[in-house]
PDB file of N, CA and C in Angstrom:
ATOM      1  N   UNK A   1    -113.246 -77.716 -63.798  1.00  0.00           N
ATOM      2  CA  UNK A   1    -113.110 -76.681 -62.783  1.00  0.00           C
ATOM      3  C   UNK A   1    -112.959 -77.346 -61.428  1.00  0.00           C
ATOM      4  N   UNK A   2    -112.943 -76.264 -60.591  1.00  0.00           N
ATOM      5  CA  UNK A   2    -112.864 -76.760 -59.291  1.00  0.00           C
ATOM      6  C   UNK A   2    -114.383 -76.954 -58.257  1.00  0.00           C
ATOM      7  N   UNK A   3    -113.855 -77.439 -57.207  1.00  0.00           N
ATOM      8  CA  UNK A   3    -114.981 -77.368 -55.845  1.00  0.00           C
ATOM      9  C   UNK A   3    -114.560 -75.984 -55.317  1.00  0.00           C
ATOM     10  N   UNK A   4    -116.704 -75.483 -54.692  1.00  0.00           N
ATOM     11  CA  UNK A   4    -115.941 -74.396 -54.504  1.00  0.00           C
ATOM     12  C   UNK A   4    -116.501 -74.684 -53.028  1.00  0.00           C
ATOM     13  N   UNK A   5    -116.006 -74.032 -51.887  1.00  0.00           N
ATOM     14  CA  UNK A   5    -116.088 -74.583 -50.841  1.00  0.00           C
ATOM     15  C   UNK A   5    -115.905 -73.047 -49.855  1.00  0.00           C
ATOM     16  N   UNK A   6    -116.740 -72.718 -48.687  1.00  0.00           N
ATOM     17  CA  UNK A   6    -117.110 -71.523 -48.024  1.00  0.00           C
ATOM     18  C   UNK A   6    -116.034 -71.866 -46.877  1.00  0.00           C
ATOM     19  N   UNK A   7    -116.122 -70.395 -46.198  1.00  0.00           N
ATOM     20  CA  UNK A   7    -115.634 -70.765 -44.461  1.00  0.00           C
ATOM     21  C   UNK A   7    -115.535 -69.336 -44.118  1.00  0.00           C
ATOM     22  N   UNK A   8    -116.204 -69.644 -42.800  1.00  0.00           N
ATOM     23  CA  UNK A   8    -116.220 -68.255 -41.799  1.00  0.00           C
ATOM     24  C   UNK A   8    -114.484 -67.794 -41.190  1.00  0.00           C
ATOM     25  N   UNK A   9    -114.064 -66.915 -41.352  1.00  0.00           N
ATOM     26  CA  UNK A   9    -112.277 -67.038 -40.711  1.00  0.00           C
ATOM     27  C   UNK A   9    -112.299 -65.564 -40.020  1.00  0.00           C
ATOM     28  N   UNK A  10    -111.468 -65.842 -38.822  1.00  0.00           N
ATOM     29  CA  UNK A  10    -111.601 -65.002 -38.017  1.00  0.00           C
ATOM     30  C   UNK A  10    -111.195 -63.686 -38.439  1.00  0.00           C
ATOM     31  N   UNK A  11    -111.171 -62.824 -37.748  1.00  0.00           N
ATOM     32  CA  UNK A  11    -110.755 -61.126 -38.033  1.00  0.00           C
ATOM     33  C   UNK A  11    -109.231 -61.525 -38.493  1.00  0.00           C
ATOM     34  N   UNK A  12    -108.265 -62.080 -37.760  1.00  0.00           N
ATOM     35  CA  UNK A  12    -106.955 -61.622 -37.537  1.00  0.00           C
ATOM     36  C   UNK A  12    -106.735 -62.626 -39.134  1.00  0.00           C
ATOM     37  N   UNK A  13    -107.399 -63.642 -39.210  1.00  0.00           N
ATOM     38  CA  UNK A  13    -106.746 -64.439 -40.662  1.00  0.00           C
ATOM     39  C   UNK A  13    -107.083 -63.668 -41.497  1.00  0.00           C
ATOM     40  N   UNK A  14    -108.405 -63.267 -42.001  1.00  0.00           N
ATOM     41  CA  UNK A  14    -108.755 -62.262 -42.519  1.00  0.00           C
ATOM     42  C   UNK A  14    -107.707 -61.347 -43.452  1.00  0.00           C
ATOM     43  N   UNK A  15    -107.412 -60.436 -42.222  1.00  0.00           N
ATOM     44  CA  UNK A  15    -106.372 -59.253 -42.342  1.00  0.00           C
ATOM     45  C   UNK A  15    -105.443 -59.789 -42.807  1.00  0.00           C
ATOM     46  N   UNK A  16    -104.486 -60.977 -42.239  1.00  0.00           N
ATOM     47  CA  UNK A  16    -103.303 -61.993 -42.970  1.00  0.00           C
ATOM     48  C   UNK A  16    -103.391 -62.224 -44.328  1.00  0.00           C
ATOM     49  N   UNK A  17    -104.669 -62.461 -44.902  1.00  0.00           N
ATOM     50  CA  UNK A  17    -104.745 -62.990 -46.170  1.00  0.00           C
ATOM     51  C   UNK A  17    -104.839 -61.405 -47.500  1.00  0.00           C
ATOM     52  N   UNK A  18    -105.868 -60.555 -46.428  1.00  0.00           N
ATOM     53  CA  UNK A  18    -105.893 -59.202 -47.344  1.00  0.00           C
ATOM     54  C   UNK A  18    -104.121 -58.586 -47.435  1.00  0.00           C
ATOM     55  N   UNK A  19    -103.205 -58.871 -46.468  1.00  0.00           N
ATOM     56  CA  UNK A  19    -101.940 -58.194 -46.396  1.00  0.00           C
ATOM     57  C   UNK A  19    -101.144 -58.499 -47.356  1.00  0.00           C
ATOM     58  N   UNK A  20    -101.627 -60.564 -47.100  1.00  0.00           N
ATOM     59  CA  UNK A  20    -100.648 -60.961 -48.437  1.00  0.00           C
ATOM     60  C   UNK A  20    -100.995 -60.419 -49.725  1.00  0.00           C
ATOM     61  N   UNK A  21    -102.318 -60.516 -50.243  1.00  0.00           N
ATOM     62  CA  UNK A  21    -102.636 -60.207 -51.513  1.00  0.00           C
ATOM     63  C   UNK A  21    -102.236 -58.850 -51.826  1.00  0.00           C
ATOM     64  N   UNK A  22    -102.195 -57.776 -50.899  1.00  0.00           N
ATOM     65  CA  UNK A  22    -101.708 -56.845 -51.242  1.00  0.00           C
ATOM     66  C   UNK A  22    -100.085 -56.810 -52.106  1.00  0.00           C
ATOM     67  N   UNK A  23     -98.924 -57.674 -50.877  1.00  0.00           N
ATOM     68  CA  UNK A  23     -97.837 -58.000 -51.420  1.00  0.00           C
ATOM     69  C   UNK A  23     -97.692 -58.435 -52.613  1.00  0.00           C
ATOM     70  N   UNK A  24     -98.286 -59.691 -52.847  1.00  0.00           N
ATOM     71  CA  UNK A  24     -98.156 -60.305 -53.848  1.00  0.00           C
ATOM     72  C   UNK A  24     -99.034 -60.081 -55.103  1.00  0.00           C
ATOM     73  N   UNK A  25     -99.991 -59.205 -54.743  1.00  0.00           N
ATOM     74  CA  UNK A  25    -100.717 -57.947 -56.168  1.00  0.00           C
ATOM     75  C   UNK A  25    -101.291 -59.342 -56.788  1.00  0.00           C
ATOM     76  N   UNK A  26    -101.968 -60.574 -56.413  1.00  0.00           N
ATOM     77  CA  UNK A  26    -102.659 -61.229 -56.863  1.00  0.00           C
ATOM     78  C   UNK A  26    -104.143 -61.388 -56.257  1.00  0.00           C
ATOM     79  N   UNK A  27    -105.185 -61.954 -56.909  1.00  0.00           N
ATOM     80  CA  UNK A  27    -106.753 -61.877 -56.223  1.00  0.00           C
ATOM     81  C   UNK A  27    -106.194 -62.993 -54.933  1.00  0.00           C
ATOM     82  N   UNK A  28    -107.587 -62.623 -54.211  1.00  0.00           N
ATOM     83  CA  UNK A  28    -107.647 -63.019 -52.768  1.00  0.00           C
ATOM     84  C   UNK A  28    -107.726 -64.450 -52.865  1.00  0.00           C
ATOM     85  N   UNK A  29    -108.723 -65.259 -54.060  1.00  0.00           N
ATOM     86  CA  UNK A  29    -108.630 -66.428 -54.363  1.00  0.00           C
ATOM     87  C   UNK A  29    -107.568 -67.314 -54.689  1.00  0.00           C
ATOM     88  N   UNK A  30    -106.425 -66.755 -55.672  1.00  0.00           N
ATOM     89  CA  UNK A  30    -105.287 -66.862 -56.133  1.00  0.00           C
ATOM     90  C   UNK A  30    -104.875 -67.466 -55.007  1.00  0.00           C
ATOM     91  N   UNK A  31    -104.617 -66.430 -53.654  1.00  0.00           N
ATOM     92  CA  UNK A  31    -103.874 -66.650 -52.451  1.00  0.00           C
ATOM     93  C   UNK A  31    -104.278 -67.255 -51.383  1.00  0.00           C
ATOM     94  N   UNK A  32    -105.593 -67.504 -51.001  1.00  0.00           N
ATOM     95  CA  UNK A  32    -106.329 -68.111 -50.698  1.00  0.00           C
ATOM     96  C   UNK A  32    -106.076 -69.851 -50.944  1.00  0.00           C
ATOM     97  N   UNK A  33    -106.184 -70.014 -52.357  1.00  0.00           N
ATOM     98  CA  UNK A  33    -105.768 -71.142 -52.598  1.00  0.00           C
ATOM     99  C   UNK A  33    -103.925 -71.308 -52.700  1.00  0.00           C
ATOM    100  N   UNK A  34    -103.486 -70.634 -52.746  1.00  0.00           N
ATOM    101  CA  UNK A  34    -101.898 -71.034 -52.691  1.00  0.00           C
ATOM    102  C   UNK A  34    -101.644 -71.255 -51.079  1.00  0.00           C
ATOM    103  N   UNK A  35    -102.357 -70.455 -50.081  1.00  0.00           N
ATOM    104  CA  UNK A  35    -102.136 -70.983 -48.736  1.00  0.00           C
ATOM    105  C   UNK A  35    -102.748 -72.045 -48.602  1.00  0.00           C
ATOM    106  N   UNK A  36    -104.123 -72.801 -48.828  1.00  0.00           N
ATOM    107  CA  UNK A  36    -104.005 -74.174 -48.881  1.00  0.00           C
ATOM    108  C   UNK A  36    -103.502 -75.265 -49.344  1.00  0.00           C
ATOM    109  N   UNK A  37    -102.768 -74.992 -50.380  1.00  0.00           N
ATOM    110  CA  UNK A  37    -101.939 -76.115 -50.832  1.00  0.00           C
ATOM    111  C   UNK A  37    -100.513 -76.228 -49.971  1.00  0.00           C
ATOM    112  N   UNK A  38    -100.498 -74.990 -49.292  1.00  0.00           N
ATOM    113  CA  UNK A  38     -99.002 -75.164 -48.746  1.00  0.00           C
ATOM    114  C   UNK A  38     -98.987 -75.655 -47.406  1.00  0.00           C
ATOM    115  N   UNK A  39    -100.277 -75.050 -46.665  1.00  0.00           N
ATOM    116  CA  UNK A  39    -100.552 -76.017 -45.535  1.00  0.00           C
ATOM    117  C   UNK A  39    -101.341 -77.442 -45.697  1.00  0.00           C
ATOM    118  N   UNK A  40    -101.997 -78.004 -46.841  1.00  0.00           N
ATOM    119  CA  UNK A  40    -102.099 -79.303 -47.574  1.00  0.00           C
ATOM    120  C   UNK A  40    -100.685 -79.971 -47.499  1.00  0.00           C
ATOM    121  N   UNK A  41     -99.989 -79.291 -47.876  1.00  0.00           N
ATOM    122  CA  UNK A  41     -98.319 -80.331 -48.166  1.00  0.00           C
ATOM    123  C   UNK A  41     -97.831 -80.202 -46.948  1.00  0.00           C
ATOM    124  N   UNK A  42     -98.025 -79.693 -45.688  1.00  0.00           N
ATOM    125  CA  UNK A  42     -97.412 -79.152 -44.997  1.00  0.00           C
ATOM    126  C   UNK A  42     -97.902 -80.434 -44.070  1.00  0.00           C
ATOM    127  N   UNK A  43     -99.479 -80.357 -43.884  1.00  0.00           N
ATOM    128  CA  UNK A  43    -100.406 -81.626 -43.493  1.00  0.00           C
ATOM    129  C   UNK A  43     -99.851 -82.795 -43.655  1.00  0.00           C
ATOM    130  N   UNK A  44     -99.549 -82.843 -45.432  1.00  0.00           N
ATOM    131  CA  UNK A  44     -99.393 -84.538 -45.500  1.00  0.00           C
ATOM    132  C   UNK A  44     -97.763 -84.586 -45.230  1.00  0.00           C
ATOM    133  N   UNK A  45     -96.979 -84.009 -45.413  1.00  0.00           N
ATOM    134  CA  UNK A  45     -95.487 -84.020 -44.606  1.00  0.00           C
ATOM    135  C   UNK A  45     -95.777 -85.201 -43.038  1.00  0.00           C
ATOM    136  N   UNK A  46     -96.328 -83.999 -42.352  1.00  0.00           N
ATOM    137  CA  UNK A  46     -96.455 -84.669 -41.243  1.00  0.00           C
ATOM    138  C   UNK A  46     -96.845 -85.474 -40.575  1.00  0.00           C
ATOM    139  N   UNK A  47     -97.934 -85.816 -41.587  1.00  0.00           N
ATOM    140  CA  UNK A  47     -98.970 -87.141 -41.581  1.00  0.00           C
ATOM    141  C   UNK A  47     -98.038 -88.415 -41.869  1.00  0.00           C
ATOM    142  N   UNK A  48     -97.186 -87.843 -43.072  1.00  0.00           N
ATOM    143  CA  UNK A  48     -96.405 -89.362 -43.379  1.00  0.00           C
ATOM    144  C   UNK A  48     -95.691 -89.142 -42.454  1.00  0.00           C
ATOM    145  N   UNK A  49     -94.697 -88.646 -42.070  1.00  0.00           N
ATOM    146  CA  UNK A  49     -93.364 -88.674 -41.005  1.00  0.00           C
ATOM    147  C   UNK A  49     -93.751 -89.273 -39.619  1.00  0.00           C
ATOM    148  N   UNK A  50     -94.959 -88.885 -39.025  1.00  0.00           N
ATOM    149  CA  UNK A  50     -95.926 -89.111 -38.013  1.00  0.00           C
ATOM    150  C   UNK A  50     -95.823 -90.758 -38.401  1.00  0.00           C
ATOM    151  N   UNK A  51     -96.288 -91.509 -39.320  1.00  0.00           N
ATOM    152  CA  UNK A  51     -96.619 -92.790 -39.550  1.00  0.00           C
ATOM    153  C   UNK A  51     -95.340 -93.369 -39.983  1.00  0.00           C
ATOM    154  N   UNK A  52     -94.417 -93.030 -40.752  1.00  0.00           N
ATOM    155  CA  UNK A  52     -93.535 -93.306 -41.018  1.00  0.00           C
ATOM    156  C   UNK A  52     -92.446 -93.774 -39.463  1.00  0.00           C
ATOM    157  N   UNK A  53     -92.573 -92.957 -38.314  1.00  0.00           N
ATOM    158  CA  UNK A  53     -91.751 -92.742 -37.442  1.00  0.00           C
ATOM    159  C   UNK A  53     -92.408 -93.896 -36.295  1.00  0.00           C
ATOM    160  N   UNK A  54     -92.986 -94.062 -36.442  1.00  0.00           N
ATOM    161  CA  UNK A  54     -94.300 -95.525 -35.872  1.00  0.00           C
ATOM    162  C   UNK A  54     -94.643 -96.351 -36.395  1.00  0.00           C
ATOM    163  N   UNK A  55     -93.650 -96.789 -37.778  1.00  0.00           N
ATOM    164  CA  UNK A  55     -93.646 -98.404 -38.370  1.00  0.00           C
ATOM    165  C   UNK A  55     -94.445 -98.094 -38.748  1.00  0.00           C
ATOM    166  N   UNK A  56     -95.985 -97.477 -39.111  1.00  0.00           N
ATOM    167  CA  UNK A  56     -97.102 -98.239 -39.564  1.00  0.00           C
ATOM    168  C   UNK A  56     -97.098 -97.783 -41.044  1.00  0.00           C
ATOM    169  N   UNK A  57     -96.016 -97.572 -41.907  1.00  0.00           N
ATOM    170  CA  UNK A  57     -96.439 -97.171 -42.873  1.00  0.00           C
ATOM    171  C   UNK A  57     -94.640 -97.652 -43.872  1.00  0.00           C
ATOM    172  N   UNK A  58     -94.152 -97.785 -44.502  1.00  0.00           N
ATOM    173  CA  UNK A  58     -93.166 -98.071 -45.515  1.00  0.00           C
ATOM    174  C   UNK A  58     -92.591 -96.560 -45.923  1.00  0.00           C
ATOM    175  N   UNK A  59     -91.493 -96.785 -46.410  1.00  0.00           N
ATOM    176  CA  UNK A  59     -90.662 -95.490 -46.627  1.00  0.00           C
ATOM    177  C   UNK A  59     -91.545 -95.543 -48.050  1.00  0.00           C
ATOM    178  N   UNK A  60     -91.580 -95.892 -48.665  1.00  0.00           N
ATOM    179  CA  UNK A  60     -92.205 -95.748 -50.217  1.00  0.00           C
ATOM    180  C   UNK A  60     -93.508 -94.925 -50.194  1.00  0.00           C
ATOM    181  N   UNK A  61     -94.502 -95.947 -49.576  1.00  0.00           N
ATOM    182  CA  UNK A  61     -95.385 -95.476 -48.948  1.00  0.00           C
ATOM    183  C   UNK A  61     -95.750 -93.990 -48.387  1.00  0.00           C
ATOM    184  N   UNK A  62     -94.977 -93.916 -47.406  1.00  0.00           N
ATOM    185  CA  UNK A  62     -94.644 -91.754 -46.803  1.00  0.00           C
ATOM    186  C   UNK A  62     -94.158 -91.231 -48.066  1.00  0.00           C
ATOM    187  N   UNK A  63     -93.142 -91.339 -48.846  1.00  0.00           N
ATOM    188  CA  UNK A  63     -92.696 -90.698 -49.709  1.00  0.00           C
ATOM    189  C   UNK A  63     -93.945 -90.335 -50.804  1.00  0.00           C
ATOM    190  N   UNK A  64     -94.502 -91.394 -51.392  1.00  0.00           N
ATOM    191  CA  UNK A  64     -96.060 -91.607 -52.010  1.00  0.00           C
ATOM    192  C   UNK A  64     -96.908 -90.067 -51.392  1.00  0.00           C
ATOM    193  N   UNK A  65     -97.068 -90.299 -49.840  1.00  0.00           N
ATOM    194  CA  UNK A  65     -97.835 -89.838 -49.222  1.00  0.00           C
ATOM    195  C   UNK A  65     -97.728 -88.180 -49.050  1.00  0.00           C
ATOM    196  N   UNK A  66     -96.862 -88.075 -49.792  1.00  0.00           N
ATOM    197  CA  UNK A  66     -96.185 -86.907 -49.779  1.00  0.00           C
ATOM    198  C   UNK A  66     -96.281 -86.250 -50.807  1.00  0.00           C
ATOM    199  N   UNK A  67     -96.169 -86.988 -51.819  1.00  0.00           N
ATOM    200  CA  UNK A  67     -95.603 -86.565 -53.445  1.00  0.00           C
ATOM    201  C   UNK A  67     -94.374 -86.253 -53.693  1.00  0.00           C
ATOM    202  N   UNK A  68     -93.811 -86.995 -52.912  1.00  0.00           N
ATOM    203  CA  UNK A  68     -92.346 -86.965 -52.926  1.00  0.00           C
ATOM    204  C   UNK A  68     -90.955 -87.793 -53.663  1.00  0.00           C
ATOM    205  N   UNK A  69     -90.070 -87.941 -54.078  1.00  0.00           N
ATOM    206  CA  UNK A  69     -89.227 -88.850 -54.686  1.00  0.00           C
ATOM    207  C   UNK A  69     -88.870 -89.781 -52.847  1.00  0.00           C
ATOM    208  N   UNK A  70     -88.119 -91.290 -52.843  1.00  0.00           N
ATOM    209  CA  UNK A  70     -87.788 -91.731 -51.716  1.00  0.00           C
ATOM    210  C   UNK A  70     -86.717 -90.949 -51.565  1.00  0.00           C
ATOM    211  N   UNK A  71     -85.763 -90.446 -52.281  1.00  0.00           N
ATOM    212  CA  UNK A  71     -84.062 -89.529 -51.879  1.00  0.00           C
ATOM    213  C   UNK A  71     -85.215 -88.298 -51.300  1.00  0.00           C
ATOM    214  N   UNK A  72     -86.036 -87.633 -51.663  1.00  0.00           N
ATOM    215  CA  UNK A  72     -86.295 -86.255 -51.134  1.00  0.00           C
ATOM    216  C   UNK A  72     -87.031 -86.088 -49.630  1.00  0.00           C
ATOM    217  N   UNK A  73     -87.841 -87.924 -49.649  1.00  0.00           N
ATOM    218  CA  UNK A  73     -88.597 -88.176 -48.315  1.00  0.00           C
ATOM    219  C   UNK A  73     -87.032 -88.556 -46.804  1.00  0.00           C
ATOM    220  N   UNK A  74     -86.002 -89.181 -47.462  1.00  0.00           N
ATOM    221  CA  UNK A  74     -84.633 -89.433 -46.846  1.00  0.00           C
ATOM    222  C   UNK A  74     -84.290 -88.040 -46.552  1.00  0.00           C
ATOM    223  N   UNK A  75     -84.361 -87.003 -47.145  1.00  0.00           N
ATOM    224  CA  UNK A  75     -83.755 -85.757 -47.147  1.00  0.00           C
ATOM    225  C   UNK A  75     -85.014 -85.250 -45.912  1.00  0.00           C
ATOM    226  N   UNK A  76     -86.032 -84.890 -45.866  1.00  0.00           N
ATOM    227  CA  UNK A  76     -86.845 -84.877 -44.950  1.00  0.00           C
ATOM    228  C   UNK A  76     -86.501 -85.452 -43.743  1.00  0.00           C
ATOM    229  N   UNK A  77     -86.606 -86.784 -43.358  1.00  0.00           N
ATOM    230  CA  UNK A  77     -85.850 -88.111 -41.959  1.00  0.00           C
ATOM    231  C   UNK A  77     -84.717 -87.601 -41.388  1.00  0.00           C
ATOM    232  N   UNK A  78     -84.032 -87.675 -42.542  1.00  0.00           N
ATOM    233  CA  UNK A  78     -82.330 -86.110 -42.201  1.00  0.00           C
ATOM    234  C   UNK A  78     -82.743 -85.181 -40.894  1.00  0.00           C
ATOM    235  N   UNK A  79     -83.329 -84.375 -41.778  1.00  0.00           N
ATOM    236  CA  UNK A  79     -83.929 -83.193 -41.381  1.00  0.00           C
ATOM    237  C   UNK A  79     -84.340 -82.929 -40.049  1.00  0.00           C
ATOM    238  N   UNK A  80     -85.679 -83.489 -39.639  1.00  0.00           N
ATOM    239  CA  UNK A  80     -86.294 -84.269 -38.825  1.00  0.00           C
ATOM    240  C   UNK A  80     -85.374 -84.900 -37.692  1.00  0.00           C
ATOM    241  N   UNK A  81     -84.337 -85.464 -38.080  1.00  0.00           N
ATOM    242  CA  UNK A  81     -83.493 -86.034 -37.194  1.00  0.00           C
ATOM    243  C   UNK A  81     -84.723 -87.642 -37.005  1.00  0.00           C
ATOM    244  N   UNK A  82     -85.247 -88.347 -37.774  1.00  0.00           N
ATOM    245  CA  UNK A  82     -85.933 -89.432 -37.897  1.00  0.00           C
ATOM    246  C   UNK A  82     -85.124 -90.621 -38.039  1.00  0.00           C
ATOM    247  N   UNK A  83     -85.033 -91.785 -37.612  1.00  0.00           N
ATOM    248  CA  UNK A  83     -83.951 -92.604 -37.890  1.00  0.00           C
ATOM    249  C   UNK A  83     -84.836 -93.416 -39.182  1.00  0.00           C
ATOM    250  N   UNK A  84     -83.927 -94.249 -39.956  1.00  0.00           N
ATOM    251  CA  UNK A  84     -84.711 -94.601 -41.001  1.00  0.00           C
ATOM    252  C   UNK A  84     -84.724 -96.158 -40.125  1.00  0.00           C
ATOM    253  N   UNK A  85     -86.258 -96.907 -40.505  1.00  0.00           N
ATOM    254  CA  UNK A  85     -86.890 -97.802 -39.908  1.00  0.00           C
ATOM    255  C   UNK A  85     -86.053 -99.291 -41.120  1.00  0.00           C
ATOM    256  N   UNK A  86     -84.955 -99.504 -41.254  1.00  0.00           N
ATOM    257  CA  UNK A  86     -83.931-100.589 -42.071  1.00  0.00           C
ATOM    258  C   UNK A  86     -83.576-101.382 -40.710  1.00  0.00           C
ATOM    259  N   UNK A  87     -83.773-102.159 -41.014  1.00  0.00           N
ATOM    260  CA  UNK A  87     -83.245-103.698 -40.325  1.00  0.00           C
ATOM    261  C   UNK A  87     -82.625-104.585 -40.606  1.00  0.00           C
ATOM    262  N   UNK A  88     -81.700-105.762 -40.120  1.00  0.00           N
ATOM    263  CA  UNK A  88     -81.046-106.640 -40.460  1.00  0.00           C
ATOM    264  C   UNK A  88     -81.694-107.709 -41.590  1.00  0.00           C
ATOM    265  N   UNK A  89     -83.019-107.711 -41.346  1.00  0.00           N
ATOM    266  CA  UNK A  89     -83.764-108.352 -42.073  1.00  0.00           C
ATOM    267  C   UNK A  89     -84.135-107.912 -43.321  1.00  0.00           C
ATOM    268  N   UNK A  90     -84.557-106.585 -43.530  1.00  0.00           N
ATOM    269  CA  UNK A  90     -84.282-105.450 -44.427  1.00  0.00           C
ATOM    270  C   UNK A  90     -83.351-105.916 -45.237  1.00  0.00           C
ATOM    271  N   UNK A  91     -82.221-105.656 -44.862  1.00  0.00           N
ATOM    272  CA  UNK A  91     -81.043-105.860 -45.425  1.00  0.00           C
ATOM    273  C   UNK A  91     -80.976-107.097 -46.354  1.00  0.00           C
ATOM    274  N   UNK A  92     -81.128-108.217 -45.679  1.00  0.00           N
ATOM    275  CA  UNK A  92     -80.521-109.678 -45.996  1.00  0.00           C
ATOM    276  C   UNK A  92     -82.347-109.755 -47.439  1.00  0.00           C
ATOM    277  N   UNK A  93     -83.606-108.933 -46.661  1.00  0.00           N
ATOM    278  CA  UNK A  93     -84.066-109.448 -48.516  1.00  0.00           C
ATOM    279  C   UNK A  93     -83.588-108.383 -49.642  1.00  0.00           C
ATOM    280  N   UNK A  94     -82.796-107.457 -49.066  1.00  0.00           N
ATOM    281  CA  UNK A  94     -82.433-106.168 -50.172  1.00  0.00           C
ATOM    282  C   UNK A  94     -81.273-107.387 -50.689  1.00  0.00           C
ATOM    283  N   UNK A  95     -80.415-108.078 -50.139  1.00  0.00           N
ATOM    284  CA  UNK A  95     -79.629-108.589 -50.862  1.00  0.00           C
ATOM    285  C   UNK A  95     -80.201-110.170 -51.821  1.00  0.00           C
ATOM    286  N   UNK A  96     -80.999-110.781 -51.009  1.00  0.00           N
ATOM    287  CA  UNK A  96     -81.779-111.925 -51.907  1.00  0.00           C
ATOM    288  C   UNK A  96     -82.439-111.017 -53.441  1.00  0.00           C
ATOM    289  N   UNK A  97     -82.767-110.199 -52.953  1.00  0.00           N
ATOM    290  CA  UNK A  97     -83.485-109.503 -54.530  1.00  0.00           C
ATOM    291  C   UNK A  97     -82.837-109.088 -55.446  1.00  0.00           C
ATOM    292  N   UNK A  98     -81.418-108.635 -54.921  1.00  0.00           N
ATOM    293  CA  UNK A  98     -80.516-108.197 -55.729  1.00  0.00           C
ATOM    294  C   UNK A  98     -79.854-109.091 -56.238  1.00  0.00           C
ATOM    295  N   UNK A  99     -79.595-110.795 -55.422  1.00  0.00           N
ATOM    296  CA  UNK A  99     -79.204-112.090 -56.241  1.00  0.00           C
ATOM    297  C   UNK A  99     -79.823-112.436 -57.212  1.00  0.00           C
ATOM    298  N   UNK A 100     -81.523-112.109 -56.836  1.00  0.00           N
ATOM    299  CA  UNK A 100     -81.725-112.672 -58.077  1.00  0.00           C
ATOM    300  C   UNK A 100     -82.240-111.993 -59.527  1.00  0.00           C
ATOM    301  N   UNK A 101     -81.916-111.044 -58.901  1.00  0.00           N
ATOM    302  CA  UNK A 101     -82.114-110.103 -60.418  1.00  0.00           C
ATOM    303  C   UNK A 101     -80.785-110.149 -60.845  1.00  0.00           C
ATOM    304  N   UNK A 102     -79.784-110.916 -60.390  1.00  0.00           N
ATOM    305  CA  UNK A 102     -78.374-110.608 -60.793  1.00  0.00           C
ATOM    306  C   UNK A 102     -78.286-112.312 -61.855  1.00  0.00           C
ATOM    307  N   UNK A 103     -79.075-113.395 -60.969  1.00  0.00           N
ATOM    308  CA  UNK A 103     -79.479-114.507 -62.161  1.00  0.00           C
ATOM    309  C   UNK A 103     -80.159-114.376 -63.168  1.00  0.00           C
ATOM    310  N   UNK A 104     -80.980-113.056 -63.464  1.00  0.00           N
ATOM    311  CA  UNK A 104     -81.441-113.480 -64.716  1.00  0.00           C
ATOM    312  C   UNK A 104     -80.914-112.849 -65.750  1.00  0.00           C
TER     313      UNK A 104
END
């Protein structure tokens, strides 16, 4: 099972959350927890892109950080208008690695 975990929320979220459940004709918990996972992913989006966009973190890495494939975290950077953090140096060991997986 899960953690179960309390919180006081104001009038107006409240009402937001009773409106949705109405829509979507599921329990308050159901929805409750589907809005945290979406602002959870929403969190770590920005958390990686945030670090990603300030060197301190690897494209693999953000993508990881995400739960993301690297083409879907690229599709994100797109998005974003993020430049991707590749360098000349980048480059020249993308090609040493590719020599030598090409020797064996």
């Amino acid at each position: 099972m899960g953690k179960t975990y309390t919180s006081r929320l104001p009038d107006e979220m409240a009402k937001d959350i009773e409106e949705i459940v109405e829509i979507e004709k599921l329990d308050r918990s159901s929805i409750i927890r589907r809005l945290l996972d979406k602002g959870i992913n929403q969190w770590k989006e920005e958390y990686a892109l945030k670090l990603y966009q300030n060197k301190k973190i690897s494209l693999g890495k953000a993508a990881e950080i995400c739960s993301l494939s690297i083409w879907e975290f690229l599709d994100k950077l797109a998005e974003k208008k993020i430049p991707l953090n590749y360098d000349v140096d980048d480059l020249l060991d993308d090609i040493k690695t590719i020599e030598d997986l090409d020797k064996k």
